[in-house]
Protein backbone atom coordinates (compact mmCIF):
# COMPACT_ATOMS: atom_id res chain seq x y z
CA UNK A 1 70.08 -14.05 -0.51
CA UNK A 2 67.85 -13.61 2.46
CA UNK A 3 67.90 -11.74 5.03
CA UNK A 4 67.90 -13.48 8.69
CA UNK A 5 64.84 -11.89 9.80
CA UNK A 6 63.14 -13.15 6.39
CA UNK A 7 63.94 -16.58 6.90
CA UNK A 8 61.94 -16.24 10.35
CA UNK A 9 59.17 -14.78 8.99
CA UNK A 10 58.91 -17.12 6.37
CA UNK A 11 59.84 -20.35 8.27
CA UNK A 12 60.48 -19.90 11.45
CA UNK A 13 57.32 -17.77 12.44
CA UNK A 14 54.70 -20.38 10.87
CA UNK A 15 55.96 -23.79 12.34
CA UNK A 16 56.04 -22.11 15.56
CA UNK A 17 52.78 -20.70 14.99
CA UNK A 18 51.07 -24.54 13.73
CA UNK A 19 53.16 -26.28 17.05
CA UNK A 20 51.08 -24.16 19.03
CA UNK A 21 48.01 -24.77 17.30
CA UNK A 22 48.37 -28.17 17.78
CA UNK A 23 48.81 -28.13 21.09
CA UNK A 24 45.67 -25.67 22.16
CA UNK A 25 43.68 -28.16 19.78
CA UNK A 26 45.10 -31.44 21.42
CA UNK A 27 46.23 -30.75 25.09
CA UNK A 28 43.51 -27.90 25.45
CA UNK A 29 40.68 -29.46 23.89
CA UNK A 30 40.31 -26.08 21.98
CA UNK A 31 38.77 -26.55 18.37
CA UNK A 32 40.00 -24.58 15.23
CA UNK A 33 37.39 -21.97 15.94
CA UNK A 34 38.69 -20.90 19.39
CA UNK A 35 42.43 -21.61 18.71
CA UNK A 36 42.19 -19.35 16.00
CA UNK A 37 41.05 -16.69 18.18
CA UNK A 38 42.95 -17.57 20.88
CA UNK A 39 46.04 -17.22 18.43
CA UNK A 40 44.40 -14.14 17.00
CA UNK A 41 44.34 -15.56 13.28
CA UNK A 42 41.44 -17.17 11.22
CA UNK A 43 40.37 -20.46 11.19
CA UNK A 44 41.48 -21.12 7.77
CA UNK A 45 45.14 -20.33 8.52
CA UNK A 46 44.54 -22.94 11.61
CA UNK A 47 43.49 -25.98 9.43
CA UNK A 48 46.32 -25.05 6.91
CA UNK A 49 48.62 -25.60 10.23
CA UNK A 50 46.85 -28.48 11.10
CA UNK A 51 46.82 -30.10 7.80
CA UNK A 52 50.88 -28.98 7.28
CA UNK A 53 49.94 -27.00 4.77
CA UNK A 54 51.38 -24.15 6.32
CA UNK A 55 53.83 -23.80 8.83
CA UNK A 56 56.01 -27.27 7.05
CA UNK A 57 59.09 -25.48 5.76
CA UNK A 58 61.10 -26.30 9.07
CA UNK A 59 60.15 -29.32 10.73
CA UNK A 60 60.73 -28.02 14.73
CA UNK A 61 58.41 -30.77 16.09
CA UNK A 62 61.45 -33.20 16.42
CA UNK A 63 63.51 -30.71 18.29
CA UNK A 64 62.84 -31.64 21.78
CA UNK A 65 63.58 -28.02 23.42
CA UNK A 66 61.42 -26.66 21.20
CA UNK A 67 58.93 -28.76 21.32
CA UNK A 68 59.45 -28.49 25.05
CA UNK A 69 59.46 -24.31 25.07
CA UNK A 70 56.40 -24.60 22.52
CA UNK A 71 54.29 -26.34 24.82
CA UNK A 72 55.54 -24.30 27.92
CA UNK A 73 54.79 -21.03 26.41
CA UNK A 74 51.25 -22.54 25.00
CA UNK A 75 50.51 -23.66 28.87
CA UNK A 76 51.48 -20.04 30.12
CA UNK A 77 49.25 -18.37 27.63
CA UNK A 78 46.36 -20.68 28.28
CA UNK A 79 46.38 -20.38 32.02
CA UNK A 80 46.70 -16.87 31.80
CA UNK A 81 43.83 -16.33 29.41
CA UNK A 82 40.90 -18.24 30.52
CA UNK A 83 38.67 -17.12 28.15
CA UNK A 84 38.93 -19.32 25.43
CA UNK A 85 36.36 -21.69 26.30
């Protein structure tokens, strides 16, 4: 059996991680180059996320708080890190 904080890393951590790749590529006009710097990962992991590749063991984009919190946090980030362009 796993422990909780497994099941985060393994899960949780990567379909938060592709929500907010989606969003910096979508809503901030970022490509897959930037986001991944922006997110601090490569670009490969970003088209993984993109494609659902990665990040698709827990589908959180249905969940509208998260969704909601996902794209909050990703604004928050952005505004306070102009440098990604």
């Amino acid at each position: 059996m796993s422990a909780p904080c497994e099941v985060a890393v393994k899960c949780v951590l990567p379909a938060v991680r592709a929500m907010i790749a989606k969003e910096l590529m979508e809503k901030h006009h970022m490509k897959q180059v930037q986001a991944a710097r922006f997110m601090r990962v490569s670009q490969p992991a970003i088209s993984l996320y993109r494609r659902k590749i990665r990040g698709k063991a827990i589908d959180l984009e249905n969940d509208e708080d998260v969704s909601r919190l996902i794209s909050q946090m990703t604004e928050a980030l952005v505004k306070n890190n102009s440098s990604h362009k």
